[in-house]
Every structure is written in C-alpha cells, then in structure tokens.
C-alpha atoms as a PDB file:
ATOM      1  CA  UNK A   1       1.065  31.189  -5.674  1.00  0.00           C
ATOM      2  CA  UNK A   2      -2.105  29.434  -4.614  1.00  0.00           C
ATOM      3  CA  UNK A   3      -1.670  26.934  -7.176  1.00  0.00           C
ATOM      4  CA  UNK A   4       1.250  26.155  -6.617  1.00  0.00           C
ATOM      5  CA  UNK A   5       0.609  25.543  -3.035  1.00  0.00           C
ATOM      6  CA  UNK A   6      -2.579  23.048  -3.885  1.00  0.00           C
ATOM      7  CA  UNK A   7      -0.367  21.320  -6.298  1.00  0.00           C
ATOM      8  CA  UNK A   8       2.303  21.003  -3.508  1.00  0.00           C
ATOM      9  CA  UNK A   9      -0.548  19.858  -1.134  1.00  0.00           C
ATOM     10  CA  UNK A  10      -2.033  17.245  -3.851  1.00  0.00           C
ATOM     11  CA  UNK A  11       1.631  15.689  -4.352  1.00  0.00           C
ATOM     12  CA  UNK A  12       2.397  15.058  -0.655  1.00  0.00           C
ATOM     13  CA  UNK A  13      -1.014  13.502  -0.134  1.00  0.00           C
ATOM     14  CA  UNK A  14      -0.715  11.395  -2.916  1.00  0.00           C
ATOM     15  CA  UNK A  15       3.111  10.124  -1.504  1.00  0.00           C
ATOM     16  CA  UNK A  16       1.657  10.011   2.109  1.00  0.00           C
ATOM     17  CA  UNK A  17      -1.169   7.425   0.680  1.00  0.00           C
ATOM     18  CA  UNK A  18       1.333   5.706  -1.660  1.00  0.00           C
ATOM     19  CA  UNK A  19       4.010   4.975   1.521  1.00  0.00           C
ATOM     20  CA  UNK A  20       1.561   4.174   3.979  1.00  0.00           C
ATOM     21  CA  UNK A  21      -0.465   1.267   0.969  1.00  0.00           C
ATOM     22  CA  UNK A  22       3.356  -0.150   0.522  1.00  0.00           C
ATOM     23  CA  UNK A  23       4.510  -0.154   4.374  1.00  0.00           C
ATOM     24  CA  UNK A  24       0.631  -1.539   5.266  1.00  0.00           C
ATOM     25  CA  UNK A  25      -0.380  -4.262   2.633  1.00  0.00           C
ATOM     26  CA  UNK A  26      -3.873  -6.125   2.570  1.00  0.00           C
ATOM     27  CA  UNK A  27      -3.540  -9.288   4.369  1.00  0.00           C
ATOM     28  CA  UNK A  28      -3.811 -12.129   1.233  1.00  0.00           C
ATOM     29  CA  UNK A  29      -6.834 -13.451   1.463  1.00  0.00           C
ATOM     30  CA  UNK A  30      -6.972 -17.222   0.487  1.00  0.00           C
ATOM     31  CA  UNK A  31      -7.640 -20.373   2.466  1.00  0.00           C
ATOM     32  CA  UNK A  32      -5.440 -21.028   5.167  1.00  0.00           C
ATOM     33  CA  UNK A  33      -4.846 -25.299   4.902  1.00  0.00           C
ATOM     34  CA  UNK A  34      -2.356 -25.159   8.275  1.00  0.00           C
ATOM     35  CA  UNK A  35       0.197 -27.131   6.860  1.00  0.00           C
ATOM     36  CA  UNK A  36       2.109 -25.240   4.659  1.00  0.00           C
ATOM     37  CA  UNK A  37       0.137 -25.779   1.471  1.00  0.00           C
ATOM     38  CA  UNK A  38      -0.206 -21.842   1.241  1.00  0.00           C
ATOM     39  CA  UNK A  39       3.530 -21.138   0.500  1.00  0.00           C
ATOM     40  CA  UNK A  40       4.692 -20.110  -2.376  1.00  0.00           C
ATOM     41  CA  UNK A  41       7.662 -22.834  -3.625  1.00  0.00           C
ATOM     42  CA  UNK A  42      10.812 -20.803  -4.699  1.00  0.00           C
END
C-alpha cells in the first residue's frame, strides 16, 4: 500500500512539473534588433 502511494505521489509531481514547464516557458533568449528582425517568417 505504501508503494503504491509513493508511486502515486512520484506521478503527480512529475505532471505538476511537466504542466507548469509547458504553461511557463523560458523567455528565448537571443538579441533583440527592435525592428522585427527576430520573427520567425511563416
């Protein structure tokens, strides 16, 4: 039973840090020129 509850406990942890890395992304980090020449051309 206590195994299963530390495996239960691992599992949401490892969701709670997977949701929270998609919803908060690292900021790209690359020179800013101010006129647009950081955009990606689609």
């Amino acid at each position: 039973m206590e195994v299963g509850f530390v495996l239960f406990a691992l599992f949401v942890l490892l969701v709670s840090y997977a949701i929270f890395r998609y919803e908060q992304p690292n900021k790209p980090r690359g020179k800013i020129t101010g006129r647009g020449g950081d955009f990606q051309d689609e």
